[in-house]
Protein backbone atom coordinates (compact mmCIF):
# COMPACT_ATOMS: atom_id res chain seq x y z
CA UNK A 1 20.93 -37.96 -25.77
CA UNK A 2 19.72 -41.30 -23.75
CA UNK A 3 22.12 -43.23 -22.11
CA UNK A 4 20.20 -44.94 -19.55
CA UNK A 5 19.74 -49.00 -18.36
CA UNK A 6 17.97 -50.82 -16.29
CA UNK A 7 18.74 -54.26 -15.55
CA UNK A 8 17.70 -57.23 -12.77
CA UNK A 9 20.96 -59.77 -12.48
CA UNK A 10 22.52 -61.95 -9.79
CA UNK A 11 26.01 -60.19 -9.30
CA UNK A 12 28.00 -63.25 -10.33
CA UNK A 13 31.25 -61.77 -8.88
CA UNK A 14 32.61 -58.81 -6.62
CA UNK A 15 36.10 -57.39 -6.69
CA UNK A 16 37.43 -56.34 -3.74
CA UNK A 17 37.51 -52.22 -3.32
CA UNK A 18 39.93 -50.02 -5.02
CA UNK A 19 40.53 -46.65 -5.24
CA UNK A 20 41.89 -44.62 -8.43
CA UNK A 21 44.58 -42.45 -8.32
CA UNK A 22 42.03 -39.12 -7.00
CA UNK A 23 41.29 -41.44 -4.06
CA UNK A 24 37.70 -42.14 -5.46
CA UNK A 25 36.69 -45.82 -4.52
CA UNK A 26 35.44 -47.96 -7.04
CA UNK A 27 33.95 -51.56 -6.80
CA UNK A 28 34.45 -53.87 -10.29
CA UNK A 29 31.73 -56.59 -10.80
CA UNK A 30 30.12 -58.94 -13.22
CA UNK A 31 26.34 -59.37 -13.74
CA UNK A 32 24.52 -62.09 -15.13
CA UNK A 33 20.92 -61.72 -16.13
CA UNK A 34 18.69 -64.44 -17.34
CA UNK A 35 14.67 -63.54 -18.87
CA UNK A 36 12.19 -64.51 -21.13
CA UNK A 37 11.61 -61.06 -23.59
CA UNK A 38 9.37 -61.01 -26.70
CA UNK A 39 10.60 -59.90 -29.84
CA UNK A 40 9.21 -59.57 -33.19
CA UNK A 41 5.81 -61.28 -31.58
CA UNK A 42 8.01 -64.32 -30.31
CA UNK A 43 8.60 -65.07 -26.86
CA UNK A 44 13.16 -66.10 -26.67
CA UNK A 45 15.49 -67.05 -23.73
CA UNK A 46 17.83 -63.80 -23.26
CA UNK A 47 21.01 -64.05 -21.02
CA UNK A 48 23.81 -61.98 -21.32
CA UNK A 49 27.05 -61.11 -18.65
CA UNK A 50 27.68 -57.44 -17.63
CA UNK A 51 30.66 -55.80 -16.47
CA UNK A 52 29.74 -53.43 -14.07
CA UNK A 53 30.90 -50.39 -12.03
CA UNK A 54 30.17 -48.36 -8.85
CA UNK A 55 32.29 -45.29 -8.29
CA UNK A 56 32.07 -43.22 -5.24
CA UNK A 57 30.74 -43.53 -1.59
CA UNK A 58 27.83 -46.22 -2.95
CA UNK A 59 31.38 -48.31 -4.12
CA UNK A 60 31.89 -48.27 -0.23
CA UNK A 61 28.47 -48.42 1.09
CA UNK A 62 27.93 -51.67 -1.13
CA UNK A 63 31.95 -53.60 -0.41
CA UNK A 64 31.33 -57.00 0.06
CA UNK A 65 27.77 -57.08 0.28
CA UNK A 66 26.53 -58.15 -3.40
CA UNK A 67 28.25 -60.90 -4.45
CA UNK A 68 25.64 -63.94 -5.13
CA UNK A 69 22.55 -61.65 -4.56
CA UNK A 70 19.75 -60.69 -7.23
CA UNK A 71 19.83 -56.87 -7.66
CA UNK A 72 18.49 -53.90 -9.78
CA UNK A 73 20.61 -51.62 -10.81
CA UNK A 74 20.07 -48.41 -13.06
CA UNK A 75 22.97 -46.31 -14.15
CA UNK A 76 24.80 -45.97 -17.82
CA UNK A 77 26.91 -47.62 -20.10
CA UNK A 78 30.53 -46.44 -21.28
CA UNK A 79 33.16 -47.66 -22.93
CA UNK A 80 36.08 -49.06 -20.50
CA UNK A 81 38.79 -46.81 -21.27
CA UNK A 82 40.09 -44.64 -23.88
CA UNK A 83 41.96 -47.30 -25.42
CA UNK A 84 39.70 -50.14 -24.85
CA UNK A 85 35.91 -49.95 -26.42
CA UNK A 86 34.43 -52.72 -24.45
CA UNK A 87 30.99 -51.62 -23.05
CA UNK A 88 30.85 -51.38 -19.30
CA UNK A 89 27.47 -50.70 -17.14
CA UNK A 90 28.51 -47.67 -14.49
CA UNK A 91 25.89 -48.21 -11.91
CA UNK A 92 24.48 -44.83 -10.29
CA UNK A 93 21.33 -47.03 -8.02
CA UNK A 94 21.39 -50.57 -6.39
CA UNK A 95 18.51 -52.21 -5.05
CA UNK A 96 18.02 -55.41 -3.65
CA UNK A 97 15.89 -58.28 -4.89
CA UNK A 98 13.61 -59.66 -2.55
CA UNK A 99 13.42 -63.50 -3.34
């Protein structure tokens, strides 16, 4: 099955690194992406606000570095726990915008 998203956003805010209980570091941040898409033959205004996730040594690599800055990121969405179904974009590539 597909599972897969691309998306171009400013990263509007950066937690600060955390680690879950295994020790595995993970970086929390939000994504806001702003475009012009056609649909049904019409050209619309699209904007939406991501939640977003990097786990492992890229949460690391990236600390502090992405806050205010236009990125693409590629990964897969999930839902935020097992208790709560809110959709959450884990991030498995960052690059940056030039721009």
């Amino acid at each position: 099955m597909q599972n897969q998203l691309v998306l171009t956003a400013a990263v509007e805010r950066e937690d600060a690194l955390r680690y879950t209980p295994a020790g595995l570091p993970v970086l929390e941040m939000w994504l806001r992406h702003q475009s012009r898409q056609r649909e049904a033959g019409f050209e619309r205004d699209v904007s939406c606000e991501v939640q977003a996730l990097l786990i492992g040594e890229a949460a690391r690599k990236f600390s502090g570095s992405l806050a205010g800055k236009m990125v693409t990121v590629s990964g897969f969405l999930s839902q935020r726990s097992l208790r709560n179904p809110r959709l959450v974009l884990h991030i498995e590539h960052v690059e940056f915008v030039k721009g």
